[in-house]
N, C-alpha and C. Protein backbone atom coordinates (compact mmCIF):
# COMPACT_ATOMS: atom_id res chain seq x y z
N UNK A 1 -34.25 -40.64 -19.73
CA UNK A 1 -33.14 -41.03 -20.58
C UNK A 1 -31.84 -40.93 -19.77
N UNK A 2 -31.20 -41.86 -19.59
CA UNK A 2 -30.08 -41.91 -19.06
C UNK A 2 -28.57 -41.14 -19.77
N UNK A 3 -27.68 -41.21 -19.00
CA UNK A 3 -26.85 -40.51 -19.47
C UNK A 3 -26.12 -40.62 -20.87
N UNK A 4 -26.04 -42.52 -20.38
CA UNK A 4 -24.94 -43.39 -21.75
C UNK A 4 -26.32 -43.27 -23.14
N UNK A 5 -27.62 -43.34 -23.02
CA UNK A 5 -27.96 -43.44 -23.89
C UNK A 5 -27.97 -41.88 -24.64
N UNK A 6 -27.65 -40.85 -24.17
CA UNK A 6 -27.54 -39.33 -24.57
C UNK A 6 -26.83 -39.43 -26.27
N UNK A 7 -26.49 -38.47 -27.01
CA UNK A 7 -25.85 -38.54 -28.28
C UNK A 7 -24.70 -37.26 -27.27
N UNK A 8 -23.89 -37.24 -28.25
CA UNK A 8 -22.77 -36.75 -27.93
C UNK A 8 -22.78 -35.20 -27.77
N UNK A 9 -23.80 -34.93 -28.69
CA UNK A 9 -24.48 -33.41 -28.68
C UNK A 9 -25.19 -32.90 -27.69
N UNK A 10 -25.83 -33.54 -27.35
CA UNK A 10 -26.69 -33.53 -26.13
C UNK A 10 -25.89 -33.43 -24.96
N UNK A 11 -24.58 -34.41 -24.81
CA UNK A 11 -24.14 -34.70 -23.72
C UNK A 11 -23.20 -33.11 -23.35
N UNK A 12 -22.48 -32.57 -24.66
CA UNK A 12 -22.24 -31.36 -24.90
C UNK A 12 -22.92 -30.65 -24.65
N UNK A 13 -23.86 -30.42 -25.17
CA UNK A 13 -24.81 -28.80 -24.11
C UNK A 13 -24.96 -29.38 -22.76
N UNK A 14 -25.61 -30.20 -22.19
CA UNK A 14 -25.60 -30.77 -20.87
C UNK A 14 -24.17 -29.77 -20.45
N UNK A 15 -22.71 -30.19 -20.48
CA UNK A 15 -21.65 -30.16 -20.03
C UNK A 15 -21.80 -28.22 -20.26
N UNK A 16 -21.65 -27.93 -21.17
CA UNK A 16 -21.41 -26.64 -21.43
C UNK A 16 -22.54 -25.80 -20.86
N UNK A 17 -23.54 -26.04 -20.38
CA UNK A 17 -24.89 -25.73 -19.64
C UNK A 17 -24.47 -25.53 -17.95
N UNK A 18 -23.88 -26.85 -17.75
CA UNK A 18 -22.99 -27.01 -16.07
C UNK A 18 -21.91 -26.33 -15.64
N UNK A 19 -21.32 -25.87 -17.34
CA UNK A 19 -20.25 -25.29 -17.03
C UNK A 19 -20.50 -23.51 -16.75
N UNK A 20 -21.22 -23.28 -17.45
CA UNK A 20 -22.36 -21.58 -17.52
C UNK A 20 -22.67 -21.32 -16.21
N UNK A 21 -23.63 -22.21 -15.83
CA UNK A 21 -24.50 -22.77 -14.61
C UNK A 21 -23.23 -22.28 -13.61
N UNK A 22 -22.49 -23.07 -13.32
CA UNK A 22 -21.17 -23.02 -12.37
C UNK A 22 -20.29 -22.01 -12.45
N UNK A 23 -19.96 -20.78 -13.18
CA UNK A 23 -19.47 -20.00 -14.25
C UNK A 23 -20.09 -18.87 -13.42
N UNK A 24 -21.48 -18.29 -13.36
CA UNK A 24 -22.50 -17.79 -13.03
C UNK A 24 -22.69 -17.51 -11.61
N UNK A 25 -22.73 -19.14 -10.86
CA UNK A 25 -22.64 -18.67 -9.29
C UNK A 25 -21.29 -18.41 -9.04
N UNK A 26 -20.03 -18.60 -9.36
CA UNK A 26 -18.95 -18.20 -9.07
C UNK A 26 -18.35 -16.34 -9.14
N UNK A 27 -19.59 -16.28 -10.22
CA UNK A 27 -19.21 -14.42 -10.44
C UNK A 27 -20.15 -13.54 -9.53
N UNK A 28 -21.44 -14.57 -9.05
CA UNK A 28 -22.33 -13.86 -7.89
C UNK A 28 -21.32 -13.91 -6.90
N UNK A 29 -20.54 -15.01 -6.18
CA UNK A 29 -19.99 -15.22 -4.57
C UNK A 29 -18.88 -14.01 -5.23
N UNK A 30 -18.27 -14.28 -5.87
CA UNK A 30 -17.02 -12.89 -6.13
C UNK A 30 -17.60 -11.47 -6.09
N UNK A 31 -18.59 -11.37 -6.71
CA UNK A 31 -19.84 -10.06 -6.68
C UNK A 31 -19.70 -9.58 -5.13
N UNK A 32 -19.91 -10.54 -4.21
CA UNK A 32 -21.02 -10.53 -3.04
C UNK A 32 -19.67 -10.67 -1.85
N UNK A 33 -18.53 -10.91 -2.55
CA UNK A 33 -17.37 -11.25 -1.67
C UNK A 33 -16.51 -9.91 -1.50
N UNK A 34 -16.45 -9.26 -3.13
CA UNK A 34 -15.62 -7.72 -3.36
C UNK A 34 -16.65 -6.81 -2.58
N UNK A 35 -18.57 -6.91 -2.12
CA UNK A 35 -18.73 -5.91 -1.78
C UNK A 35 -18.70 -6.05 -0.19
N UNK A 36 -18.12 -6.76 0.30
CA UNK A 36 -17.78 -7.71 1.96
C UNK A 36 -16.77 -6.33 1.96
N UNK A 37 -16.03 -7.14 1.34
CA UNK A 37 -14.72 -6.24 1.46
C UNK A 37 -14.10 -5.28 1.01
N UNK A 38 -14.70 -4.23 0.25
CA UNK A 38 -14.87 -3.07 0.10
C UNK A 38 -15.58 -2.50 1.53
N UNK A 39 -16.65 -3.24 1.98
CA UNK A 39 -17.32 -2.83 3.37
C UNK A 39 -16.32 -2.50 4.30
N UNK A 40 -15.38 -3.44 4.30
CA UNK A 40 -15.11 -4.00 5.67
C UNK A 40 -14.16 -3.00 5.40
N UNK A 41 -13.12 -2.94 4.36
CA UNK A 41 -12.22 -2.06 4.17
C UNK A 41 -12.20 -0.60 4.89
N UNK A 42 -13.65 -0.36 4.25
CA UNK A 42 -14.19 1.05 4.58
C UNK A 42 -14.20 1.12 5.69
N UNK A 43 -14.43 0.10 6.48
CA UNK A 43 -14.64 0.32 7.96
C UNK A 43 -13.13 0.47 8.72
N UNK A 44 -12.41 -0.12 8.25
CA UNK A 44 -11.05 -0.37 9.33
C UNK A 44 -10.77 1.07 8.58
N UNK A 45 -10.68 1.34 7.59
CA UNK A 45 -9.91 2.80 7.31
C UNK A 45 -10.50 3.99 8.09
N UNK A 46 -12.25 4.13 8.17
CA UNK A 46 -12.57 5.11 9.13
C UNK A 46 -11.95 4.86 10.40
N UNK A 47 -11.93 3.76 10.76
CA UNK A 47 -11.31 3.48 12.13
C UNK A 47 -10.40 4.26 12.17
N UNK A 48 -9.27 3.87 11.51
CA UNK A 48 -8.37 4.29 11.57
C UNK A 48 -7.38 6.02 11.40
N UNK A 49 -8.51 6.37 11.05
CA UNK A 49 -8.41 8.03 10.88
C UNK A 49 -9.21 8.17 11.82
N UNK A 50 -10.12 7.71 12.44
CA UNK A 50 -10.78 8.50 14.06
C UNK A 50 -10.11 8.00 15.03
N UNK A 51 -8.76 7.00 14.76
CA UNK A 51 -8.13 6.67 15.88
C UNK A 51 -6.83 7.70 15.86
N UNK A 52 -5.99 7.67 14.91
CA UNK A 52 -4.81 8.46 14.43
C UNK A 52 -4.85 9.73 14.32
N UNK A 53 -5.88 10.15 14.02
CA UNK A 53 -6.35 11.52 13.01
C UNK A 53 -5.77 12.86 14.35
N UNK A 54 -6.60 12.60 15.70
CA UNK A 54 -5.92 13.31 16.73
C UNK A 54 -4.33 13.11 17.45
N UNK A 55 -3.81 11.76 17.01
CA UNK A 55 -2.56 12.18 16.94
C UNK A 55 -1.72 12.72 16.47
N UNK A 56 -1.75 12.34 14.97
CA UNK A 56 -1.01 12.90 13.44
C UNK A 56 -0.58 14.29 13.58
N UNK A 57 -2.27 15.18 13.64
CA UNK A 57 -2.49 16.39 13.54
C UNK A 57 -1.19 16.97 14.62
N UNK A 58 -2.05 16.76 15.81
CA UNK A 58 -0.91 17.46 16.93
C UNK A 58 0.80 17.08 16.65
N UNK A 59 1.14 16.34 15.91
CA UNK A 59 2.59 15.61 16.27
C UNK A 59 3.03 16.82 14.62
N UNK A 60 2.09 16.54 13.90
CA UNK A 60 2.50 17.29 12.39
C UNK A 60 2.84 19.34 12.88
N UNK A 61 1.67 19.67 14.32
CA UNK A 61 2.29 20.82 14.16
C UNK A 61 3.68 21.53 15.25
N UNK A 62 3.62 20.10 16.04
CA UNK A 62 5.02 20.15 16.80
C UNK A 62 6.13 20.45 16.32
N UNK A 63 5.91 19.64 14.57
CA UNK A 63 7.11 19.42 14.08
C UNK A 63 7.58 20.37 13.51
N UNK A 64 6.60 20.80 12.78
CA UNK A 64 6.89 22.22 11.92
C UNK A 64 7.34 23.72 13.00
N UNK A 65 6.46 23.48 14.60
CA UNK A 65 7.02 24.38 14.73
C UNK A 65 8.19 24.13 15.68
N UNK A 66 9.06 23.12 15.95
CA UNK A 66 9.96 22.70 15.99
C UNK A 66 11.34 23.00 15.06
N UNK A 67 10.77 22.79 13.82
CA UNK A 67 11.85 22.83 12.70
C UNK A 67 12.01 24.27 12.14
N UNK A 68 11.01 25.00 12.52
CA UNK A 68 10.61 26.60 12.56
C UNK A 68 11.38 27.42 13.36
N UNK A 69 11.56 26.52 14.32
CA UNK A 69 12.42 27.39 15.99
C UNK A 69 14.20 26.69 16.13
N UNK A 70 14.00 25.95 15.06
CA UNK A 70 15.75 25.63 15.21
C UNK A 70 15.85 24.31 15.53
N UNK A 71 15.02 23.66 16.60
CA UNK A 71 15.62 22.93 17.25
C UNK A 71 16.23 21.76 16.74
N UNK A 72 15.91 21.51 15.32
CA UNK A 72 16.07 20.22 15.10
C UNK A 72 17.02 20.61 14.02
N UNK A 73 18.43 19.63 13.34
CA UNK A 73 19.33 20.58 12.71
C UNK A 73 19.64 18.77 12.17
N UNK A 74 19.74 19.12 10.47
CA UNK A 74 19.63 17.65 9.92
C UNK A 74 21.01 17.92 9.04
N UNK A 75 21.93 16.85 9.37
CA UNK A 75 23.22 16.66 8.67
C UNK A 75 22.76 16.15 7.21
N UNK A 76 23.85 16.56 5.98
CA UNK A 76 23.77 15.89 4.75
C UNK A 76 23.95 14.51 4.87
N UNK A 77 24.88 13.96 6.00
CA UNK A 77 25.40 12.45 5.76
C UNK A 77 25.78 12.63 7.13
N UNK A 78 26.26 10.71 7.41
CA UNK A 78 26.30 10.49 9.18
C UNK A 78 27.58 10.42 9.41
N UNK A 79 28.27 10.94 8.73
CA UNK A 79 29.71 11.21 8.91
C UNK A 79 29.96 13.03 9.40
N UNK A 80 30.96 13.18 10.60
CA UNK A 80 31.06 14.02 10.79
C UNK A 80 31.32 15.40 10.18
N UNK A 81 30.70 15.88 10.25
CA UNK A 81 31.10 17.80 10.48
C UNK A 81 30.67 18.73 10.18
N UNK A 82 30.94 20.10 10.03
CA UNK A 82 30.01 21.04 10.70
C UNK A 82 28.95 21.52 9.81
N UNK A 83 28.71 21.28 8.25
CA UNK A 83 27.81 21.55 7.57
C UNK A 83 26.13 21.36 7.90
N UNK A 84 25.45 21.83 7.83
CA UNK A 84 24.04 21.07 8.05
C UNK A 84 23.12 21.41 6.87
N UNK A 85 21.89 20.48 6.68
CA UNK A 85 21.66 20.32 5.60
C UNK A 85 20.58 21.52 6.03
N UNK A 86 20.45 22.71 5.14
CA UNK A 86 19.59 23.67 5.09
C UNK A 86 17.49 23.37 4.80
N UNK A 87 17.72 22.58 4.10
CA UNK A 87 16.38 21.78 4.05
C UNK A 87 15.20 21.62 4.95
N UNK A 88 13.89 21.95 4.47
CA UNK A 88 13.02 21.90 5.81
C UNK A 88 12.59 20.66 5.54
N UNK A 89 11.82 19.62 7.37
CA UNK A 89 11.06 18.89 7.14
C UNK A 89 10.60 17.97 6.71
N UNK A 90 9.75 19.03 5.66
CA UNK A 90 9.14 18.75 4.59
C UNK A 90 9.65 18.17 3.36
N UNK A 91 10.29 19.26 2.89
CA UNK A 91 11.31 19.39 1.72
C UNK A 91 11.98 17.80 2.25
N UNK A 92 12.87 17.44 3.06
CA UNK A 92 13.17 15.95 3.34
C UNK A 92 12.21 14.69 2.92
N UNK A 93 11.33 14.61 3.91
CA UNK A 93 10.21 13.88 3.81
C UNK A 93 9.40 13.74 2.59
N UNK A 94 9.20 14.71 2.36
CA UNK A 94 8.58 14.63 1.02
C UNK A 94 9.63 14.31 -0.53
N UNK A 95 10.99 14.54 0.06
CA UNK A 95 11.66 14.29 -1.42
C UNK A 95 11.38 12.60 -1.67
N UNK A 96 11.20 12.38 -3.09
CA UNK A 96 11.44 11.12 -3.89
C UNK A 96 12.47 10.23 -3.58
N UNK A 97 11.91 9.04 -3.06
CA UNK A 97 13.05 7.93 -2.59
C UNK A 97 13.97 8.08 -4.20
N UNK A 98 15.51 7.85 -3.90
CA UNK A 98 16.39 7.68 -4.84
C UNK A 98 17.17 6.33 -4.42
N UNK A 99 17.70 6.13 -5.33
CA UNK A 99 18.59 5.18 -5.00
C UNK A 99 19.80 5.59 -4.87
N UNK A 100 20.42 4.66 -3.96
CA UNK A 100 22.28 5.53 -3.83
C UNK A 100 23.16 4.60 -4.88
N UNK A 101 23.96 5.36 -5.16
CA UNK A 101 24.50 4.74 -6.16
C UNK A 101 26.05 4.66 -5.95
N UNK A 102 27.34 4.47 -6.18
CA UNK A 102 28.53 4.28 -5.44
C UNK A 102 28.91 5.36 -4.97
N UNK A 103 28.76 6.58 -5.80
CA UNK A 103 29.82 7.89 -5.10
C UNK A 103 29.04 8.20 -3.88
N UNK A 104 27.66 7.69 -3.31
CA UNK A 104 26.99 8.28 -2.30
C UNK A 104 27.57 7.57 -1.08
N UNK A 105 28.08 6.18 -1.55
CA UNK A 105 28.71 5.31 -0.17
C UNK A 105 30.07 6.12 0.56
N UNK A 106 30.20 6.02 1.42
CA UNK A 106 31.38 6.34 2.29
C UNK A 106 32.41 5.56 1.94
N UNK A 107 34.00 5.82 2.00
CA UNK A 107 34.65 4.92 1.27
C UNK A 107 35.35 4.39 2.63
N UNK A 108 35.19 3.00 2.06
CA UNK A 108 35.80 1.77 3.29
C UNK A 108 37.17 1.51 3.01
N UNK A 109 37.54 1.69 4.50
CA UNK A 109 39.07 1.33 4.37
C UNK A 109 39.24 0.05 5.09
N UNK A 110 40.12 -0.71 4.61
CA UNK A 110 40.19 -2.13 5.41
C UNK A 110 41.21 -1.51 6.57
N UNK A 111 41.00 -2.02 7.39
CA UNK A 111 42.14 -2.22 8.62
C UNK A 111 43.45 -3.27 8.86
């Protein structure tokens, strides 16, 4: 039976059958594509901690005992003078990005 002679019902499940059909292999290749790359993921991230992992470490306890022994001395702002910001490190690094808001800007003078 050819197509044109089909009833309209027929031609409907046909269509909605192709559309399932097609529907179906599209959620296998996505299936089979997320577990690619979850793989692959996994892989560059171990990489990447057996590449870094012996640098990090050593540079993380330089710092601390660096910032432990003085040497490093962190101003509140890049404008001069003699205050320094008491803060370790850490306490820096680790604080919550903020946003600056006007009173934090330096005030511009035209020339």
């Amino acid at each position: 039976m050819s197509w044109r002679r089909k009833t309209r019902t027929q031609r409907a499940i046909i269509r909605d059958n192709l559309v399932r059909g097609i529907s179906f292999c599209l959620y296998i290749i996505g299936l089979i594509l997320r577990q690619v790359l979850e793989a692959l993921l996994g892989f560059i991230a171990s990489i990447t901690v057996i590449v870094f992992a012996p640098i990090w470490i050593p540079l993380q306890i330089i710092l601390v005992i660096c910032n432990r022994c003085g040497f490093f001395y962190i101003r509140k702002s890049s404008r001069p003078g003699p205050e320094e910001d008491d803060r370790t490190f850490r306490q820096i690094l680790t604080e919550p990005f903020r946003l600056r808001d006007s009173s934090d800007r330096p005030d511009r003078t035209d020339d």
